[in-house]
Structure formats: C-alpha cells, structure tokens
N, C-alpha and C. Protein backbone atom coordinates (compact mmCIF):
# COMPACT_ATOMS: atom_id res chain seq x y z
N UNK A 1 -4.18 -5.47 -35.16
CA UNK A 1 -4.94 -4.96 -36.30
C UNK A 1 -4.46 -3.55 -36.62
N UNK A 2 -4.63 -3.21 -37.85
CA UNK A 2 -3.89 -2.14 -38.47
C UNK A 2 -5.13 -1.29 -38.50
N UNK A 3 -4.60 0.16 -38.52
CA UNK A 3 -5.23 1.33 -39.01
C UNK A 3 -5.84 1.39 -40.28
N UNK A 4 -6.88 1.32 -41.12
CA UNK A 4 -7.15 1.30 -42.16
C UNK A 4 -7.53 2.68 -42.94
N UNK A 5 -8.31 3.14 -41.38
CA UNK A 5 -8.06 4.85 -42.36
C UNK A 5 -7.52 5.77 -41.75
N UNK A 6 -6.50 6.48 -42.23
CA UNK A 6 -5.39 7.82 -41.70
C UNK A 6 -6.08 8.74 -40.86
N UNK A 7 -5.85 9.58 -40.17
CA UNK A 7 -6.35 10.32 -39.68
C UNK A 7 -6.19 11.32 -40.58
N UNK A 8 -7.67 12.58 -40.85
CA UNK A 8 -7.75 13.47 -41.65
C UNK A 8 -7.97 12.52 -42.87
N UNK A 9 -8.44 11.39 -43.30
CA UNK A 9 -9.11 10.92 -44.39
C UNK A 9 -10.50 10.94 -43.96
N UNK A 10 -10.96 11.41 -45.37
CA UNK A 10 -12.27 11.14 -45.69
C UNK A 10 -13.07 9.75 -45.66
N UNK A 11 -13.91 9.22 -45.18
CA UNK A 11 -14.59 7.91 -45.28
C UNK A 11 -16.15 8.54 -45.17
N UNK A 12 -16.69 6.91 -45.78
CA UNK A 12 -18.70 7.13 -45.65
C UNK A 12 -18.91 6.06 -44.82
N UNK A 13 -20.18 5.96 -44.80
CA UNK A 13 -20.71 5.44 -43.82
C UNK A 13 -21.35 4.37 -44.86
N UNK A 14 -21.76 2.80 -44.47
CA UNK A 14 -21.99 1.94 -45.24
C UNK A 14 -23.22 1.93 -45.60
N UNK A 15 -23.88 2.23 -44.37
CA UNK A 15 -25.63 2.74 -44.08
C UNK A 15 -25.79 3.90 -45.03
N UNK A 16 -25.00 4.74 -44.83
CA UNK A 16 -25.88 6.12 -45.42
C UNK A 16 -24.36 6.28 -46.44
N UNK A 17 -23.95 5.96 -47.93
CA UNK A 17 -22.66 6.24 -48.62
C UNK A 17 -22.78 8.07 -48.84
N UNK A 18 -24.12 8.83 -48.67
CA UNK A 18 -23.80 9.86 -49.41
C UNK A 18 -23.11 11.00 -48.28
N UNK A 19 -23.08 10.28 -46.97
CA UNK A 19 -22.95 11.26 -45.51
C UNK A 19 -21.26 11.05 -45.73
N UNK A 20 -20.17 12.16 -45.53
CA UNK A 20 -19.17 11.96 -45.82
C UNK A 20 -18.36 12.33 -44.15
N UNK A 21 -17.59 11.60 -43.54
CA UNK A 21 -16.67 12.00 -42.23
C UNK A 21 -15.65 11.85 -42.32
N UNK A 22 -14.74 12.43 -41.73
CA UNK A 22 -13.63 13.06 -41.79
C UNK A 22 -12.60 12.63 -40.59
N UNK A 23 -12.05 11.37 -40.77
CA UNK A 23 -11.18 11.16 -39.38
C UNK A 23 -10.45 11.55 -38.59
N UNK A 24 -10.41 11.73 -37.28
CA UNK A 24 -9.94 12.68 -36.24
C UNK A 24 -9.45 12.20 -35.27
N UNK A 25 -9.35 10.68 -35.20
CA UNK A 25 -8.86 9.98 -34.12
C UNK A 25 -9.06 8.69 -34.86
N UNK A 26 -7.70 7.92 -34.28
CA UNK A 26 -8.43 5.88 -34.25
C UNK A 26 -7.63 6.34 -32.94
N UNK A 27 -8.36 5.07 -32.09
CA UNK A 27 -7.99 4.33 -30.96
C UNK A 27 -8.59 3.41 -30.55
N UNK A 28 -8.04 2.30 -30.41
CA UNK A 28 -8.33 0.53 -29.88
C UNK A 28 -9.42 0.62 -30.31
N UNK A 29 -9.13 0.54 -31.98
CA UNK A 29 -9.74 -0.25 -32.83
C UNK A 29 -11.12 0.74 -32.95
N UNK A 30 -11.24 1.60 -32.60
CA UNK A 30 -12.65 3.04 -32.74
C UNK A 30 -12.15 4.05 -33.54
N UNK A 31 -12.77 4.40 -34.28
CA UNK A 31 -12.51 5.51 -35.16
C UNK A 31 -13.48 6.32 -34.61
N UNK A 32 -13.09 7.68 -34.41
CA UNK A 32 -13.56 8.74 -33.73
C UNK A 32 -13.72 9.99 -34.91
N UNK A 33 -14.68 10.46 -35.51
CA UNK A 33 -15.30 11.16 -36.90
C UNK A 33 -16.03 12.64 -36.33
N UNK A 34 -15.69 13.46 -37.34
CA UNK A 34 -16.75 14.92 -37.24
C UNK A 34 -16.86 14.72 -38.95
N UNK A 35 -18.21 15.41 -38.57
CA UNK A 35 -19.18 16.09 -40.17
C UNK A 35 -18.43 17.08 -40.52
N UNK A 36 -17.76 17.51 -41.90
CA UNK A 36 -17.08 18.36 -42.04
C UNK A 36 -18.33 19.73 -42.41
N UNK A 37 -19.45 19.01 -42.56
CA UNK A 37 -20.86 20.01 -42.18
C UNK A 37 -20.92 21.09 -40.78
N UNK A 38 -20.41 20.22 -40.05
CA UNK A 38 -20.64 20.34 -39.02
C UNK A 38 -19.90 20.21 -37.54
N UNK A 39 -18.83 21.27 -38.41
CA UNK A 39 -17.72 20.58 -37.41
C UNK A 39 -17.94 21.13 -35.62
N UNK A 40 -18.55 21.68 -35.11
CA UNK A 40 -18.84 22.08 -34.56
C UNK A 40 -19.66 20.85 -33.16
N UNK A 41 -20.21 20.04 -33.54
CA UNK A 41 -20.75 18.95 -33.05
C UNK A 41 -20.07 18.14 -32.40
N UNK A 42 -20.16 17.26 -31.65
CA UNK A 42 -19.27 16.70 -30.83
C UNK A 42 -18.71 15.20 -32.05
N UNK A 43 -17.60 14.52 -31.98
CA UNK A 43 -17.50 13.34 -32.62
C UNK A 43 -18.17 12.25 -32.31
N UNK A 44 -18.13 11.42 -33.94
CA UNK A 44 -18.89 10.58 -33.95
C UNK A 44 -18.08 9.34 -33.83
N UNK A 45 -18.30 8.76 -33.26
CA UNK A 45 -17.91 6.91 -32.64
C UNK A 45 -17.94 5.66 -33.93
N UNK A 46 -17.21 5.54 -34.78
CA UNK A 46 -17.36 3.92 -35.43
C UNK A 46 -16.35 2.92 -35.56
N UNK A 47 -16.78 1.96 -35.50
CA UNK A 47 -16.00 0.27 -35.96
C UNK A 47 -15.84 0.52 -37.63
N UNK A 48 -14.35 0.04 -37.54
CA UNK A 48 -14.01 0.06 -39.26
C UNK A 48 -15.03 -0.58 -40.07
N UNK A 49 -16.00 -1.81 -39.47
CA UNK A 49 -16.55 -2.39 -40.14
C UNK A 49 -18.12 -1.53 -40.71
N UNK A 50 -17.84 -0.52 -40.02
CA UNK A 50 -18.99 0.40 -40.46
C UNK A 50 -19.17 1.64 -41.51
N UNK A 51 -17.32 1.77 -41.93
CA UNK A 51 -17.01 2.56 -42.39
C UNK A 51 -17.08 1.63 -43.75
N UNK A 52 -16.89 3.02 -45.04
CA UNK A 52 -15.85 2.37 -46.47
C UNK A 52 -14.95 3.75 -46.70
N UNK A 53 -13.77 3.36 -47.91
CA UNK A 53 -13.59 3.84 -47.83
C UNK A 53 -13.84 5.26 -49.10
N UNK A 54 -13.18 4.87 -50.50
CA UNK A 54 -13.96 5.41 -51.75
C UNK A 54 -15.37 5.17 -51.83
N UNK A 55 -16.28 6.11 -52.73
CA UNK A 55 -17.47 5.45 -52.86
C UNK A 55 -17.67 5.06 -54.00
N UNK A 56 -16.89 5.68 -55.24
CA UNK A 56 -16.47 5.60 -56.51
C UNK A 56 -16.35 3.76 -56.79
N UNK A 57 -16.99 3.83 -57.47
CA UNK A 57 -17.22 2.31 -58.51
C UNK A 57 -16.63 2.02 -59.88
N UNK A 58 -15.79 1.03 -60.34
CA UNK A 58 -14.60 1.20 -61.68
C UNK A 58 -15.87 0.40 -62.18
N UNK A 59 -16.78 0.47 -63.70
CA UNK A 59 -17.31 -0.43 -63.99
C UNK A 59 -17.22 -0.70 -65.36
C-alpha cells in the first residue's frame, strides 16, 4: 500500500473536517500528525482511513 499523504501535507480529520494536521511521519501504514496550533504537543496517531485529504467541494 502506497503513501497517500506526503509528509508536511496538510490533511483533516473525517470526524471533525474543520481541525486541520499537518503530516510528520507515515510508517506501516500510521500516519503520525501535529496541530500546526499546537505544535508543541506530542503527535497524533491515524489510519489513512481516518484522514481526507482537500476539504474544498467542486459543485
């Protein structure tokens, strides 16, 4: 399985689209995230399937 988001891309969260993180790691298949709020905090842990990536809608 492929990387879907770069490291240092922006992604949201599917749960919450307006919370924005900032990728800082993939590894075996975990994407590893800081709050660019808050960079200071330890990283946050997700499955691609939890992520998106634009939030922007063509309608």
């Amino acid at each position: 399985m492929e990387n879907r988001y770069p490291e240092g891309s922006t992604v949201f969260l599917k749960t919450d689209p307006n919370h924005s993180l900032t990728v800082r790691r993939y590894a075996k298949r975990i994407y590893y995230c800081t709050d660019p709020a808050k960079p200071q905090e330890k990283d946050k842990v997700y499955y691609e399937r939890e992520l998106q990536g634009n939030t922007n809608t063509v309608t």
